[in-house]
C-alpha atoms as a PDB file:
ATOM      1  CA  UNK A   1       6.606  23.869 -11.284  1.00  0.00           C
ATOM      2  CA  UNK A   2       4.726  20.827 -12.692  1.00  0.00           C
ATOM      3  CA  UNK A   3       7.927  18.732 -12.205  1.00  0.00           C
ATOM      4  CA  UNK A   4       8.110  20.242  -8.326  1.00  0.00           C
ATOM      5  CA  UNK A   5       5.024  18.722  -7.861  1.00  0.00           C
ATOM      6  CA  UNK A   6       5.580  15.307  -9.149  1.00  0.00           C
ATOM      7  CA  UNK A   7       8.350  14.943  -7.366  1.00  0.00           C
ATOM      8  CA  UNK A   8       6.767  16.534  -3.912  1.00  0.00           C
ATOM      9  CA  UNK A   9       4.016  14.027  -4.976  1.00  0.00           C
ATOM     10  CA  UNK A  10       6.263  11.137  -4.978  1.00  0.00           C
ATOM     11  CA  UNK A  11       8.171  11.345  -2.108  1.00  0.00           C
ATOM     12  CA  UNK A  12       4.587  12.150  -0.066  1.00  0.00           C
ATOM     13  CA  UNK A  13       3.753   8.459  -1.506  1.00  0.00           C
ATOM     14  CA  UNK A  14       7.304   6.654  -0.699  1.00  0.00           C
ATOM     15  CA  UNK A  15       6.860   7.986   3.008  1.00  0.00           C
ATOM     16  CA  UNK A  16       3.046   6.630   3.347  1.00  0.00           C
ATOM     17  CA  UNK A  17       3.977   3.268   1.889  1.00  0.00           C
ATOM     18  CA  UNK A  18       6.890   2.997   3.900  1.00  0.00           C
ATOM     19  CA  UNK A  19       4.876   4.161   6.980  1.00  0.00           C
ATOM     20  CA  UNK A  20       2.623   1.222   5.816  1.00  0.00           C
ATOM     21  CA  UNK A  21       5.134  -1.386   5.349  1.00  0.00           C
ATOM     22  CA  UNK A  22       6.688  -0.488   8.769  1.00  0.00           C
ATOM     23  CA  UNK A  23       3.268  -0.614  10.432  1.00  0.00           C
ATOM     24  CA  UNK A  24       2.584  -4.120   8.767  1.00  0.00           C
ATOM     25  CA  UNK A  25      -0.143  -2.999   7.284  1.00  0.00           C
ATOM     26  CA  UNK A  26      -1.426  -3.338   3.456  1.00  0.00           C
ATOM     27  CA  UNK A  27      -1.795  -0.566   1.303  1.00  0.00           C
ATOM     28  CA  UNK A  28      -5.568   0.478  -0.486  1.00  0.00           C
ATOM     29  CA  UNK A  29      -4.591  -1.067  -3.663  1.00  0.00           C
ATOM     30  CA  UNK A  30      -3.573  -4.333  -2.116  1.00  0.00           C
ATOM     31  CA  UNK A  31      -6.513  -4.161  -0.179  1.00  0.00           C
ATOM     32  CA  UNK A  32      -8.958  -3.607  -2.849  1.00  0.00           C
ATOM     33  CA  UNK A  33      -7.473  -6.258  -4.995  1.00  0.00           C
ATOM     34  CA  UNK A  34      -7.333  -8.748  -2.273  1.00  0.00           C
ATOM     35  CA  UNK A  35     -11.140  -8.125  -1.511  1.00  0.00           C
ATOM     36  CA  UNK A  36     -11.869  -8.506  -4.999  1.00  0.00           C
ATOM     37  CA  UNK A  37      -9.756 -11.796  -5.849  1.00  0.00           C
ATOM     38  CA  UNK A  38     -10.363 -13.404  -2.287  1.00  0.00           C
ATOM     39  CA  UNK A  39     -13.876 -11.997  -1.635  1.00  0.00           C
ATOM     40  CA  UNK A  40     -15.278  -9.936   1.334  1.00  0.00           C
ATOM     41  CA  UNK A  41     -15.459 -12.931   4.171  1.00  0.00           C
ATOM     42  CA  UNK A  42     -11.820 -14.456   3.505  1.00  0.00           C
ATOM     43  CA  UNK A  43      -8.750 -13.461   3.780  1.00  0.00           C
ATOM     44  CA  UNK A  44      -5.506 -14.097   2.115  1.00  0.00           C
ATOM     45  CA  UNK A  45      -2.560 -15.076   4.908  1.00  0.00           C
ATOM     46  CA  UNK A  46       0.066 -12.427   5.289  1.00  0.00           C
ATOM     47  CA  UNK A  47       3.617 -13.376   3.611  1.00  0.00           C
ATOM     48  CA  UNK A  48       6.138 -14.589   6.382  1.00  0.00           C
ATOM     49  CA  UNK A  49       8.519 -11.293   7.396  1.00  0.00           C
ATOM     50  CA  UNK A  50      12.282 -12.533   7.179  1.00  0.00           C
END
């Protein structure tokens, strides 16, 4: 059961990051980080897509 759930958790996060990635938009980790290395007023520039 406890495995069934990791997994179920897993694959729950590899759909919302790819929803993410798809949508061009930065996950709450990068996010926070970013806020906290670049501060609240500036922003870092978004990597070129290829």
């Amino acid at each position: 059961t406890a495995a069934a759930v990791a997994v179920a958790t897993w694959v729950i996060t590899v759909v919302v990051a790819a929803g993410l990635d798809r949508a061009g938009r930065r996950g709450p980790a990068e996010a926070l980080l970013r806020r906290l290395t670049y501060g609240a007023g500036r922003t870092a520039p978004r990597p070129a897509t290829a």
